[in-house]
N, C-alpha and C. Protein backbone atom coordinates (compact mmCIF):
# COMPACT_ATOMS: atom_id res chain seq x y z
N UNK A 1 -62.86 -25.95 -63.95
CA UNK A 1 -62.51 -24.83 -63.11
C UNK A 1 -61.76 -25.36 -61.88
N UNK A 2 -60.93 -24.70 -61.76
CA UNK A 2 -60.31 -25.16 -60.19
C UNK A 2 -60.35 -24.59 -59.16
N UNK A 3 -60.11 -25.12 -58.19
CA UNK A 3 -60.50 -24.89 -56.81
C UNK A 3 -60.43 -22.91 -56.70
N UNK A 4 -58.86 -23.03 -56.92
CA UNK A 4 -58.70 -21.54 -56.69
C UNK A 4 -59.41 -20.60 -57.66
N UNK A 5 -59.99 -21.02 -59.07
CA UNK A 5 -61.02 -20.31 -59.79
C UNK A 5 -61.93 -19.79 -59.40
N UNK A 6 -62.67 -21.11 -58.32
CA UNK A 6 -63.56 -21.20 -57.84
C UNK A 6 -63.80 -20.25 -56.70
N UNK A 7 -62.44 -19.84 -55.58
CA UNK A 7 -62.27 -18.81 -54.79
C UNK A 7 -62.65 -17.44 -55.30
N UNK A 8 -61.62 -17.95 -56.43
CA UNK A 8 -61.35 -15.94 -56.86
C UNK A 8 -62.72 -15.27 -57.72
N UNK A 9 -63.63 -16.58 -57.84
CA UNK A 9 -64.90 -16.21 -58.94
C UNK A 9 -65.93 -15.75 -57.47
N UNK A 10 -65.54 -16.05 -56.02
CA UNK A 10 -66.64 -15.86 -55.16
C UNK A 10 -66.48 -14.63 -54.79
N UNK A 11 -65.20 -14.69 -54.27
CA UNK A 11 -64.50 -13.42 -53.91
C UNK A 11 -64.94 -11.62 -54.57
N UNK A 12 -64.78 -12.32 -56.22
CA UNK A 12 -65.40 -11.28 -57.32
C UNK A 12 -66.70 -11.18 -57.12
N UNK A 13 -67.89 -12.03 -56.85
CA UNK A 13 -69.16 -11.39 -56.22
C UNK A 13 -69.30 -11.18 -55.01
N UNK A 14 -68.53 -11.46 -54.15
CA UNK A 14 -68.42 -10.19 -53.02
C UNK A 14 -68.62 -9.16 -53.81
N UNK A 15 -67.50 -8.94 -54.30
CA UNK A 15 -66.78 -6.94 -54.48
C UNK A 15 -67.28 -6.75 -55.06
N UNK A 16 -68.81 -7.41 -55.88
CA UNK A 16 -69.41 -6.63 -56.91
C UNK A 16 -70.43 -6.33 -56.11
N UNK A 17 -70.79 -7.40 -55.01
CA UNK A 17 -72.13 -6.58 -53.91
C UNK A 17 -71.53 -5.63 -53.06
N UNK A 18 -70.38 -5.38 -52.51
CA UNK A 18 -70.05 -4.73 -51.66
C UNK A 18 -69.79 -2.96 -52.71
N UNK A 19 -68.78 -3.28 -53.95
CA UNK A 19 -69.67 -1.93 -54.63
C UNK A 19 -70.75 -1.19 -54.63
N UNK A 20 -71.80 -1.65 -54.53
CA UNK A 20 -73.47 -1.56 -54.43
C UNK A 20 -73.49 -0.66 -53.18
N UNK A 21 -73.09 -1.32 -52.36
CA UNK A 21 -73.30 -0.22 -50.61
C UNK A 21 -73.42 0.79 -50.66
N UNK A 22 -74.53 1.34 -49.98
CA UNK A 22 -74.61 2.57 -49.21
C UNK A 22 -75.14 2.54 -48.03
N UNK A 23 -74.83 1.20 -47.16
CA UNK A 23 -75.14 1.46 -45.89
C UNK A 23 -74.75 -0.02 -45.37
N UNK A 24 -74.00 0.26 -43.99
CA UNK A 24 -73.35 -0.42 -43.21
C UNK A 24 -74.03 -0.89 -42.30
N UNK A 25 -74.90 -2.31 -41.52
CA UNK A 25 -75.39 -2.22 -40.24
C UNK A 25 -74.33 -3.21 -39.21
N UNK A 26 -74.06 -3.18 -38.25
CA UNK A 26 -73.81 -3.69 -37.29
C UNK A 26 -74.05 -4.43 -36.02
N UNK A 27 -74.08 -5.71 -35.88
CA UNK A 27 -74.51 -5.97 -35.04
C UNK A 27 -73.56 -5.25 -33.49
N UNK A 28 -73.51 -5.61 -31.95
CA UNK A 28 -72.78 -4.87 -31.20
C UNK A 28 -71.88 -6.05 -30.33
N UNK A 29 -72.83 -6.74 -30.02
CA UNK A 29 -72.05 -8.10 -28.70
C UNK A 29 -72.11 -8.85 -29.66
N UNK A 30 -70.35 -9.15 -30.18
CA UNK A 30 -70.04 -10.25 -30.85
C UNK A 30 -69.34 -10.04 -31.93
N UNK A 31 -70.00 -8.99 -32.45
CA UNK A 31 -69.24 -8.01 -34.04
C UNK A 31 -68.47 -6.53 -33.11
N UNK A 32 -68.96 -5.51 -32.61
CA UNK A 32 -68.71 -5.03 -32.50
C UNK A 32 -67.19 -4.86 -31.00
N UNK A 33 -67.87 -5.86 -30.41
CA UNK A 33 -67.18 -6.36 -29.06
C UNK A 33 -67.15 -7.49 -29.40
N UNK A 34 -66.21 -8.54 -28.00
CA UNK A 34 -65.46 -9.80 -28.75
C UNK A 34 -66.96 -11.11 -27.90
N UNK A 35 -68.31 -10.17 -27.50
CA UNK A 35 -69.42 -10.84 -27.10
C UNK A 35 -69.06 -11.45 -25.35
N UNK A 36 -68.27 -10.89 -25.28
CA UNK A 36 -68.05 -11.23 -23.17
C UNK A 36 -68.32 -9.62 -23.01
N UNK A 37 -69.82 -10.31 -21.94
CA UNK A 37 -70.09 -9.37 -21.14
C UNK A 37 -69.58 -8.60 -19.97
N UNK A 38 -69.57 -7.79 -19.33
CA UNK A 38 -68.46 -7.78 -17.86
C UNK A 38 -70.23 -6.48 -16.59
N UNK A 39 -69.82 -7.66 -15.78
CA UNK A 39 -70.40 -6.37 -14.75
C UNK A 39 -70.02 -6.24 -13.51
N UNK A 40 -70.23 -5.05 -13.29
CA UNK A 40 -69.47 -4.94 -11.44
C UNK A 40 -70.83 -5.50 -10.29
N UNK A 41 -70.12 -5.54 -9.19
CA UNK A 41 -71.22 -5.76 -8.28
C UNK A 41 -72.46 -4.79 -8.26
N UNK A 42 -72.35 -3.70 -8.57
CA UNK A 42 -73.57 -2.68 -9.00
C UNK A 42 -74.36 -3.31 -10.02
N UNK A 43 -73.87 -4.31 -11.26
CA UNK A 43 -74.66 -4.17 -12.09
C UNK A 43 -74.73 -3.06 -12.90
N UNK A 44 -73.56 -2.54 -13.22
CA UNK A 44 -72.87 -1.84 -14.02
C UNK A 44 -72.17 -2.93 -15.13
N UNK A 45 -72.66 -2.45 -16.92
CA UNK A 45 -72.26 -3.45 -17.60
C UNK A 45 -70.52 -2.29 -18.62
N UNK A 46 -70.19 -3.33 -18.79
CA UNK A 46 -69.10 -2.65 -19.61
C UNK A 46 -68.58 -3.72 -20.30
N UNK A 47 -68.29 -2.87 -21.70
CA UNK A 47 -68.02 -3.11 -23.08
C UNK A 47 -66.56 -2.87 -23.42
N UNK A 48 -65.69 -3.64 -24.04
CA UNK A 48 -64.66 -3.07 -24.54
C UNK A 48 -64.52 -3.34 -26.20
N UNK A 49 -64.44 -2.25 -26.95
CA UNK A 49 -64.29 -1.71 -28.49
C UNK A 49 -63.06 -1.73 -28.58
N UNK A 50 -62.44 -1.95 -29.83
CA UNK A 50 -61.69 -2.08 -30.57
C UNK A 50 -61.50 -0.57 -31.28
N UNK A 51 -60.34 0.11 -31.28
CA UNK A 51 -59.94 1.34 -31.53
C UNK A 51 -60.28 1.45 -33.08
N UNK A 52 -58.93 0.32 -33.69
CA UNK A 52 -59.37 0.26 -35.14
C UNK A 52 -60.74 0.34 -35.77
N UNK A 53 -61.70 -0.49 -35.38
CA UNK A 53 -62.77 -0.92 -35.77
C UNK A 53 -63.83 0.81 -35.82
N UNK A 54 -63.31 1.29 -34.56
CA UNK A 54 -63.71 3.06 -34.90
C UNK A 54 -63.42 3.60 -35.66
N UNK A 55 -62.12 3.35 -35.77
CA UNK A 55 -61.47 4.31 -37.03
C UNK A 55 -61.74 4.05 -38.58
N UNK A 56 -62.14 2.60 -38.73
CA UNK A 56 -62.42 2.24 -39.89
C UNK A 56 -64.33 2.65 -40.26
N UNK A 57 -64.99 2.52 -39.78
CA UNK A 57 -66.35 3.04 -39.53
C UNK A 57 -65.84 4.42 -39.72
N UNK A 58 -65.45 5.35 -38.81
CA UNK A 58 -65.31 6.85 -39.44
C UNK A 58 -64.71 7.19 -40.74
N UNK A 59 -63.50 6.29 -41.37
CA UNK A 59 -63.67 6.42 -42.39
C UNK A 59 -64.11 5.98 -43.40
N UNK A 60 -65.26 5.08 -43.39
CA UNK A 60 -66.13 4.53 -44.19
C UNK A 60 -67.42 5.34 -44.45
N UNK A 61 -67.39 5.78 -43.46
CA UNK A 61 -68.58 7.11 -43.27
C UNK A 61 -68.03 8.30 -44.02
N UNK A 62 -66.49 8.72 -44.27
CA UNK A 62 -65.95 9.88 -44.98
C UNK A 62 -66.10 9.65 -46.51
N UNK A 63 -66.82 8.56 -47.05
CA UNK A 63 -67.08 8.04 -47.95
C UNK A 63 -68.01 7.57 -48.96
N UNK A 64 -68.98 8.32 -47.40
CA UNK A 64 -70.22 8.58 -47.83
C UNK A 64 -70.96 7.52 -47.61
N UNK A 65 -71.05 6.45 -46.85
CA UNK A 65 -71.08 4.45 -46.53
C UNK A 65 -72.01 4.96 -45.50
N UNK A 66 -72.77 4.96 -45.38
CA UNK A 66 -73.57 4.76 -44.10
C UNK A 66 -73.38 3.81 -42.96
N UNK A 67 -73.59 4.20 -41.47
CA UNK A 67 -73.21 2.85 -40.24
C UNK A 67 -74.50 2.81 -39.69
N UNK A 68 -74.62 1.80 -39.19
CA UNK A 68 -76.23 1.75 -38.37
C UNK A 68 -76.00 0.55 -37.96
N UNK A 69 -76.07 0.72 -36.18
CA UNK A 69 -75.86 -0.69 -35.22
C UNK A 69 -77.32 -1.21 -35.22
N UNK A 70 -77.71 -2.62 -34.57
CA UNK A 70 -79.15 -2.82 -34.12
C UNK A 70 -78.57 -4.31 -33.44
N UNK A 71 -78.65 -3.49 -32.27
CA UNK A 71 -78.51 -4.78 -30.81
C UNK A 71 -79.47 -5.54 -30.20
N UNK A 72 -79.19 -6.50 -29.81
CA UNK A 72 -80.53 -6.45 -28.87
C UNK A 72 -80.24 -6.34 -27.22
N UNK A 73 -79.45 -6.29 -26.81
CA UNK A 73 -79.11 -5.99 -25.92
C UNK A 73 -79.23 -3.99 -25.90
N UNK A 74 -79.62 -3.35 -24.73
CA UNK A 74 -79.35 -1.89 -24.29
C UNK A 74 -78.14 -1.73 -23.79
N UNK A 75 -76.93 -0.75 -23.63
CA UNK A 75 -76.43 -0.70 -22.72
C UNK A 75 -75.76 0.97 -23.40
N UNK A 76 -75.76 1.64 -22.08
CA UNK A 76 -75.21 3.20 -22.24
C UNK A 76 -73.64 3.25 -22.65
N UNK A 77 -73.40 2.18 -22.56
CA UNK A 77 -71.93 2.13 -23.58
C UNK A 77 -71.45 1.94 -24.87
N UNK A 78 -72.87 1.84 -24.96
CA UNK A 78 -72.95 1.55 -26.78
C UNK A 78 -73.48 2.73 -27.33
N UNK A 79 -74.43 3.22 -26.88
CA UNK A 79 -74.78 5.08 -27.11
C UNK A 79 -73.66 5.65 -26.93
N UNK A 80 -72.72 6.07 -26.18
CA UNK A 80 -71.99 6.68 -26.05
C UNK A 80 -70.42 6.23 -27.36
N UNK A 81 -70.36 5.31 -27.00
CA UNK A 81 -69.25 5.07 -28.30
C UNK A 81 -70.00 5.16 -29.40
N UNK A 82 -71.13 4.92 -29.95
CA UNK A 82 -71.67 5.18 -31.22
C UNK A 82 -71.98 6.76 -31.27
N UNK A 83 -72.17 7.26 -30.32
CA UNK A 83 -72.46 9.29 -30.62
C UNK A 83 -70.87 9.39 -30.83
N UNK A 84 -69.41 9.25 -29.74
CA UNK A 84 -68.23 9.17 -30.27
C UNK A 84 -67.83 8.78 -32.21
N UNK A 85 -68.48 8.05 -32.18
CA UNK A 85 -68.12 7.51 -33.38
C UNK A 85 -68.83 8.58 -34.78
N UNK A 86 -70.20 9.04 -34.47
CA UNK A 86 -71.30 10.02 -35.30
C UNK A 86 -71.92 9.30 -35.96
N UNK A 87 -72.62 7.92 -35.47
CA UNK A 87 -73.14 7.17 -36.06
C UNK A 87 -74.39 7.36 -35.11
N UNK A 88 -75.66 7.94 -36.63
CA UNK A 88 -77.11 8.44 -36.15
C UNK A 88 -77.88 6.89 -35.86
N UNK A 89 -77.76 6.29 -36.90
CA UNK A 89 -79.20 4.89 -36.90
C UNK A 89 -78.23 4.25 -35.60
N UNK A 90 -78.86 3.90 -34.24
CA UNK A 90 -78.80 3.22 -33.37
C UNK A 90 -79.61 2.62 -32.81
N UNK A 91 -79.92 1.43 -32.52
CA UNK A 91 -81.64 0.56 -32.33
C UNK A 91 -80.95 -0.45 -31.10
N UNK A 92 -81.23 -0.25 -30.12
CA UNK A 92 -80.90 -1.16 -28.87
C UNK A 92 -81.92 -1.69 -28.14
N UNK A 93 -81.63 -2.82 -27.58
CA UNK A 93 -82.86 -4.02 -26.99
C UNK A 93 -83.89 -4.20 -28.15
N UNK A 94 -83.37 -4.51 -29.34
CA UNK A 94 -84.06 -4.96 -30.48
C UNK A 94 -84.15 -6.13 -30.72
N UNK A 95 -84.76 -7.38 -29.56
CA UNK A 95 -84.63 -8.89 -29.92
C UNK A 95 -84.68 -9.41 -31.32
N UNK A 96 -86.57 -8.42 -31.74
CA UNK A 96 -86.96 -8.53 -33.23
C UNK A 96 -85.97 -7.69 -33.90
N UNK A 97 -85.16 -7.63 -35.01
CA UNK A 97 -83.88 -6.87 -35.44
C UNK A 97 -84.82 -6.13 -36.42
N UNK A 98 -85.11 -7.19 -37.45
CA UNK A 98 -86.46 -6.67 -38.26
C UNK A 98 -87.32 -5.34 -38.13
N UNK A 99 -88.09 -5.49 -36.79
CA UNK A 99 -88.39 -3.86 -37.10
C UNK A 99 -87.52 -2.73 -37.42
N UNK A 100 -86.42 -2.67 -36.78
CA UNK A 100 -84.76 -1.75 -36.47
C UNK A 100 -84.74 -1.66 -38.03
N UNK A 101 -84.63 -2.85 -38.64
CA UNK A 101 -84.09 -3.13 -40.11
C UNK A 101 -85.21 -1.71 -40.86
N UNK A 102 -86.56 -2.32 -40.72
CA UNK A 102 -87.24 -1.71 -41.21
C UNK A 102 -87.38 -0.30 -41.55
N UNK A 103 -87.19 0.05 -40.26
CA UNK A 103 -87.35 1.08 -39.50
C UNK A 103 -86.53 2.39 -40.53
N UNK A 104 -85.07 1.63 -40.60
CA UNK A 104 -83.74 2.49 -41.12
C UNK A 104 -83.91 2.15 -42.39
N UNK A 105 -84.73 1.09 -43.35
CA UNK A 105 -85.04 1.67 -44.62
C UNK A 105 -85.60 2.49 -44.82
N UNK A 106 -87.03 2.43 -44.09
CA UNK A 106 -87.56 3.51 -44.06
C UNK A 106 -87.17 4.98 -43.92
N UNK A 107 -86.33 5.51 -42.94
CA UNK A 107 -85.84 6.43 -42.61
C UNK A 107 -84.74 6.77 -44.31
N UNK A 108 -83.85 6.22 -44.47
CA UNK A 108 -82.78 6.05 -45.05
C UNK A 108 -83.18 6.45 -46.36
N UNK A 109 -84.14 5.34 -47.06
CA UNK A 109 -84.74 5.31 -48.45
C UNK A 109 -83.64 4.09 -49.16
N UNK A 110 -82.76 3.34 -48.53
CA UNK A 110 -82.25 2.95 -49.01
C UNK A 110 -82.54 1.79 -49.24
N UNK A 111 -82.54 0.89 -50.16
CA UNK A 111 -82.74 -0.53 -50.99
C UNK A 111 -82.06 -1.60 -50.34
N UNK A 112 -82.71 -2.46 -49.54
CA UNK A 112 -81.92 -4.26 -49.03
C UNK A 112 -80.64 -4.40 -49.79
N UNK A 113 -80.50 -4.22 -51.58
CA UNK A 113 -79.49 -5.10 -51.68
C UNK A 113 -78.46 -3.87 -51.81
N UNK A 114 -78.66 -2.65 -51.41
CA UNK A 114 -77.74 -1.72 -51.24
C UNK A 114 -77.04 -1.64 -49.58
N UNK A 115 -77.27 -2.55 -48.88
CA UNK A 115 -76.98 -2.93 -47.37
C UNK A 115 -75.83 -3.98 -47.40
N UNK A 116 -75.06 -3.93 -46.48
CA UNK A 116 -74.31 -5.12 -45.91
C UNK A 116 -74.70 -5.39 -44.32
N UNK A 117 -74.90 -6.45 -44.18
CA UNK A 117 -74.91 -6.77 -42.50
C UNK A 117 -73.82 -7.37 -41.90
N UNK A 118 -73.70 -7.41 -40.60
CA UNK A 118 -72.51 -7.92 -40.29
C UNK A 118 -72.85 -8.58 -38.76
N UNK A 119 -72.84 -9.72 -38.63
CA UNK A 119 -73.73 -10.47 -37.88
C UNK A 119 -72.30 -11.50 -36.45
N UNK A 120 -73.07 -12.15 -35.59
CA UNK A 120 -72.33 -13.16 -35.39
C UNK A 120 -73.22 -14.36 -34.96
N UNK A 121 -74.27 -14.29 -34.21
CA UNK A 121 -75.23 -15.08 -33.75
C UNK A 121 -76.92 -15.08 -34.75
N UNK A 122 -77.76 -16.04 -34.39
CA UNK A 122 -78.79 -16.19 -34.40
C UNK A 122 -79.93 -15.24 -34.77
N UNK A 123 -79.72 -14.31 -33.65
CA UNK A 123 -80.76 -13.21 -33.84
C UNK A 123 -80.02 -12.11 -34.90
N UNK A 124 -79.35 -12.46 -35.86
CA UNK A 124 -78.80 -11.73 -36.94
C UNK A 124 -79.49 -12.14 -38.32
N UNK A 125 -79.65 -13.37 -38.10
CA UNK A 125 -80.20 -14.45 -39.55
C UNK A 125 -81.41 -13.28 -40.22
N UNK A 126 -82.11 -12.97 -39.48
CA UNK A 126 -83.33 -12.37 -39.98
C UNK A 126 -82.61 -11.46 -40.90
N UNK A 127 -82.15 -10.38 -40.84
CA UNK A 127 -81.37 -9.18 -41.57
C UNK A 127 -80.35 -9.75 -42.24
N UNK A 128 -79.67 -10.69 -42.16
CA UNK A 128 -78.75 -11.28 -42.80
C UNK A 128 -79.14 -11.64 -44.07
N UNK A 129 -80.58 -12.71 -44.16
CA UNK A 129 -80.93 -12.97 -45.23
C UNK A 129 -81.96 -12.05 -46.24
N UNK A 130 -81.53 -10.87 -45.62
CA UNK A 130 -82.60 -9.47 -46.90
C UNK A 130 -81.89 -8.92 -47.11
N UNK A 131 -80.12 -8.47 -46.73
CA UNK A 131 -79.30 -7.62 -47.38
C UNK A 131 -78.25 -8.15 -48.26
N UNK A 132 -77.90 -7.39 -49.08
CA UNK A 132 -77.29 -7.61 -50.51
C UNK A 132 -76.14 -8.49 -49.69
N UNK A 133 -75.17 -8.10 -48.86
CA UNK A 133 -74.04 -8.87 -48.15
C UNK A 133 -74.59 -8.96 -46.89
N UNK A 134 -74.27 -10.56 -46.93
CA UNK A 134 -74.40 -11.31 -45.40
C UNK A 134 -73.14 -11.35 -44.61
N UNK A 135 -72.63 -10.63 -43.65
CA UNK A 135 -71.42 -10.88 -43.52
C UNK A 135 -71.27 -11.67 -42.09
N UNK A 136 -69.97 -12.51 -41.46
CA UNK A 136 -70.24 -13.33 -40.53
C UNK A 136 -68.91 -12.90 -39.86
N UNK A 137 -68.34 -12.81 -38.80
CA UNK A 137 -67.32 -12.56 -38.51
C UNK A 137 -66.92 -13.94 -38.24
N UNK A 138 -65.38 -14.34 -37.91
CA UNK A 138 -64.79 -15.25 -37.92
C UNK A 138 -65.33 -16.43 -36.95
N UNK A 139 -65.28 -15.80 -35.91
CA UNK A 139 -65.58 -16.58 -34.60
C UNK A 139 -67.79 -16.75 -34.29
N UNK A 140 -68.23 -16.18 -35.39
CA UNK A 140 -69.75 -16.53 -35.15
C UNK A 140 -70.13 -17.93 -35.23
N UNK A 141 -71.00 -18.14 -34.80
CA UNK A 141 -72.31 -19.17 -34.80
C UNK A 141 -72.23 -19.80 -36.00
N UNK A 142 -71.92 -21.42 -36.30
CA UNK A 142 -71.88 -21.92 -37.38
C UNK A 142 -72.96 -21.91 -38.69
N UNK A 143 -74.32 -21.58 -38.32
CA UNK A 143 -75.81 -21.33 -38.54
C UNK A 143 -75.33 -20.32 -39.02
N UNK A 144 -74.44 -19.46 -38.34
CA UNK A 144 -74.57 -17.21 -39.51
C UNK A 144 -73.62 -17.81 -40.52
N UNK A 145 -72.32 -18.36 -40.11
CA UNK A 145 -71.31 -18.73 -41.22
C UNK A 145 -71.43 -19.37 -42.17
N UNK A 146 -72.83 -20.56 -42.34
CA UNK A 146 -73.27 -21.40 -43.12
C UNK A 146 -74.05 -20.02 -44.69
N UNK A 147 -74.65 -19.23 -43.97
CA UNK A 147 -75.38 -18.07 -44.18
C UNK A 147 -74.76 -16.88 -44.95
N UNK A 148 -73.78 -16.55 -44.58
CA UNK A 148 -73.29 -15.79 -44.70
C UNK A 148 -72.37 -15.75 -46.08
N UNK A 149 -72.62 -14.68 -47.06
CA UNK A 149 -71.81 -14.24 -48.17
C UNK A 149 -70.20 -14.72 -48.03
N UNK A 150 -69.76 -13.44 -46.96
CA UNK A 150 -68.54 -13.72 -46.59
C UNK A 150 -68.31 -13.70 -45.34
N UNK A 151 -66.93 -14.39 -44.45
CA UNK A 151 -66.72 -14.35 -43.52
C UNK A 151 -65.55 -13.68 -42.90
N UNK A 152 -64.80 -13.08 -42.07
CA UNK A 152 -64.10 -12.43 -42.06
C UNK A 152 -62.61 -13.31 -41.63
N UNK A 153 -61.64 -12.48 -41.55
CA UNK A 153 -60.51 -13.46 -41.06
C UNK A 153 -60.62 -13.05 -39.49
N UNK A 154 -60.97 -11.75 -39.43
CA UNK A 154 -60.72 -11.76 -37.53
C UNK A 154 -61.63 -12.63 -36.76
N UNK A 155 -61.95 -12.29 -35.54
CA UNK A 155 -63.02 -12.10 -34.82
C UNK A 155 -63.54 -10.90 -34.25
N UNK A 156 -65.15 -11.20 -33.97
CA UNK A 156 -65.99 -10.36 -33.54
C UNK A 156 -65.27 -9.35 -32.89
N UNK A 157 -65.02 -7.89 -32.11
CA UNK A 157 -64.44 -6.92 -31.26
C UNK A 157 -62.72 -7.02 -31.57
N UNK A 158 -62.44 -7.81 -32.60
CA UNK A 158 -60.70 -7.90 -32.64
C UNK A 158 -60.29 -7.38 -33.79
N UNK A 159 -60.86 -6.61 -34.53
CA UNK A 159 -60.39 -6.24 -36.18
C UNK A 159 -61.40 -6.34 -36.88
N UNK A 160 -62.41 -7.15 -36.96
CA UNK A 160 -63.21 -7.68 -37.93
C UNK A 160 -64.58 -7.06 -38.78
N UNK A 161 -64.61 -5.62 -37.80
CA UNK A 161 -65.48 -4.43 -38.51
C UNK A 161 -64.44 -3.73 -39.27
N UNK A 162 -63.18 -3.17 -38.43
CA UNK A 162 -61.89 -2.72 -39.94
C UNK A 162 -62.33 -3.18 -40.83
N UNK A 163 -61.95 -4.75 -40.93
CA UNK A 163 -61.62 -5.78 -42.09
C UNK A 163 -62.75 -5.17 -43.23
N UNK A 164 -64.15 -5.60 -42.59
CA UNK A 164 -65.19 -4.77 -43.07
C UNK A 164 -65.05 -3.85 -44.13
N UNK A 165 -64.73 -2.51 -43.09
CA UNK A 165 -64.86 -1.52 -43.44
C UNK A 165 -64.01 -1.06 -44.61
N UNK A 166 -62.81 -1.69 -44.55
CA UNK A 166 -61.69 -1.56 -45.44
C UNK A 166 -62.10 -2.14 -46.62
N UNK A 167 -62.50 -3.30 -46.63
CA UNK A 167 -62.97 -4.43 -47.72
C UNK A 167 -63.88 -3.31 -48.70
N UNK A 168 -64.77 -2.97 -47.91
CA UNK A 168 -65.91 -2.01 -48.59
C UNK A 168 -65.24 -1.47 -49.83
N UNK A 169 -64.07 -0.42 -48.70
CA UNK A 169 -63.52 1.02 -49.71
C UNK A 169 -62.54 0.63 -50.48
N UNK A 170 -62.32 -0.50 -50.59
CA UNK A 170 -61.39 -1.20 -51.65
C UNK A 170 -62.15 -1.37 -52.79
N UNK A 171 -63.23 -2.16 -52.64
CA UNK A 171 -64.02 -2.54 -53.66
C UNK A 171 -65.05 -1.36 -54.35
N UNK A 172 -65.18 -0.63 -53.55
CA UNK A 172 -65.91 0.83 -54.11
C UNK A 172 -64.42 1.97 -54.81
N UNK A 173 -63.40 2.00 -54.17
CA UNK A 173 -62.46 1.85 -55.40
C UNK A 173 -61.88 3.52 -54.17
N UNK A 174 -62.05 3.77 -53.43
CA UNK A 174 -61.99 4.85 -52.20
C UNK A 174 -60.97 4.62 -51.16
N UNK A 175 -60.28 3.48 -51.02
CA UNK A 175 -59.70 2.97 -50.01
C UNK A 175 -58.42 4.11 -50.17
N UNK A 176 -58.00 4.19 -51.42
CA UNK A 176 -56.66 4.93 -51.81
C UNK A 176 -56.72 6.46 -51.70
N UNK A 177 -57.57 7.17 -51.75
CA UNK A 177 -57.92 8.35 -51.41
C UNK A 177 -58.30 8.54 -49.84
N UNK A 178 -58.55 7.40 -49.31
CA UNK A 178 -58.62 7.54 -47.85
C UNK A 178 -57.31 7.03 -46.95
N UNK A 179 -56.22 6.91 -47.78
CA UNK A 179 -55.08 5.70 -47.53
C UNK A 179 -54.05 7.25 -47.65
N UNK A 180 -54.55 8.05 -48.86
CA UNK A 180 -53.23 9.39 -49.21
C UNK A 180 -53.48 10.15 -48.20
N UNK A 181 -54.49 10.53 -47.35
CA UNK A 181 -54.39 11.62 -46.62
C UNK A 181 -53.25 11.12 -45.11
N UNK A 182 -52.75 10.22 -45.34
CA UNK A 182 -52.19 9.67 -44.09
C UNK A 182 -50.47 9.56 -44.58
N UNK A 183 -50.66 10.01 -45.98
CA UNK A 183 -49.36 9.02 -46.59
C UNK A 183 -48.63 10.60 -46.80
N UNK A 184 -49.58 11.93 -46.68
CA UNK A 184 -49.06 13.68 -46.90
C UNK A 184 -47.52 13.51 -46.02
């Protein structure tokens, strides 16, 4: 087998776990944002999101894909872009991720290897290693990337939930029906 066999044979169990999905989780500082914090002299924290990375989540959700963040960090800027976005499962200042995890099977009914995670640091490993896809964004923690199914080409807050999200509806076979309503 050769090298590139060897790619395109990994690649193919991706897209056969990422078929499987019905539910998306997210980590927030690092995946969702590029993990730099910012605060004013108040102690006022602020976040900056990636436009795409919304747009691809809403239409991954038109698809019937479930989203569900679990941070461990709190911050009212992440409620608010996730109600923007209509994404219900939200779990913040969740050091332990695990319960969060739990929590939204429970709620959900949905099955570990019917999950993808999407991680960049440490306190991701836990959920990383119970869902069907481990995913790592480009710029994570060598420990998630070692870990991790697949890794992305972006980084964390720069594209790399799109990438995601797109990857999904490709491989669930949806990308093109979500690709024509733009193409009218």
């Amino acid at each position: 087998m050769t090298q590139t066999d060897t790619g395109h044979d990994l690649l193919e169990g991706i897209r056969e776990k990422a078929k499987k999905l019905k539910l998306l989780i997210l980590d927030v500082d690092g995946v969702l944002t590029d993990g730099r914090l910012f605060f004013d002299n108040q102690g006022n924290e602020y976040k900056c999101f990636h436009a795409r990375d919304g747009h691809g989540i809403k239409l991954l959700r038109q698809t019937g894909v479930e989203v569900a963040v679990i941070s461990g960090r709190k911050s009212n800027s992440v409620a608010l872009r996730m109600q923007s976005l209509g994404i219900e499962h939200v779990y913040q200042g969740f050091e332990n991720k695990i319960a969060a995890f739990d929590e939204i099977i429970e709620k959900t009914g949905i099955m570990p290897e019917q999950i993808a995670h999407v991680g960049d640091d440490l306190l991701d490993l836990p959920i990383m290693t119970r869902v069907g896809l481990a995913i790592a964004v480009n710029d994570a923690n060598f420990a998630v990337k070692q870990r991790a199914d697949w890794c992305t080409d972006l980084p964390g807050g720069l594209g790399a939930v799109r990438e995601v999200c797109d990857f999904i509806m490709q491989a669930q076979g949806s990308f093109d029906d979500v690709l024509s309503q733009y193409l009218k």
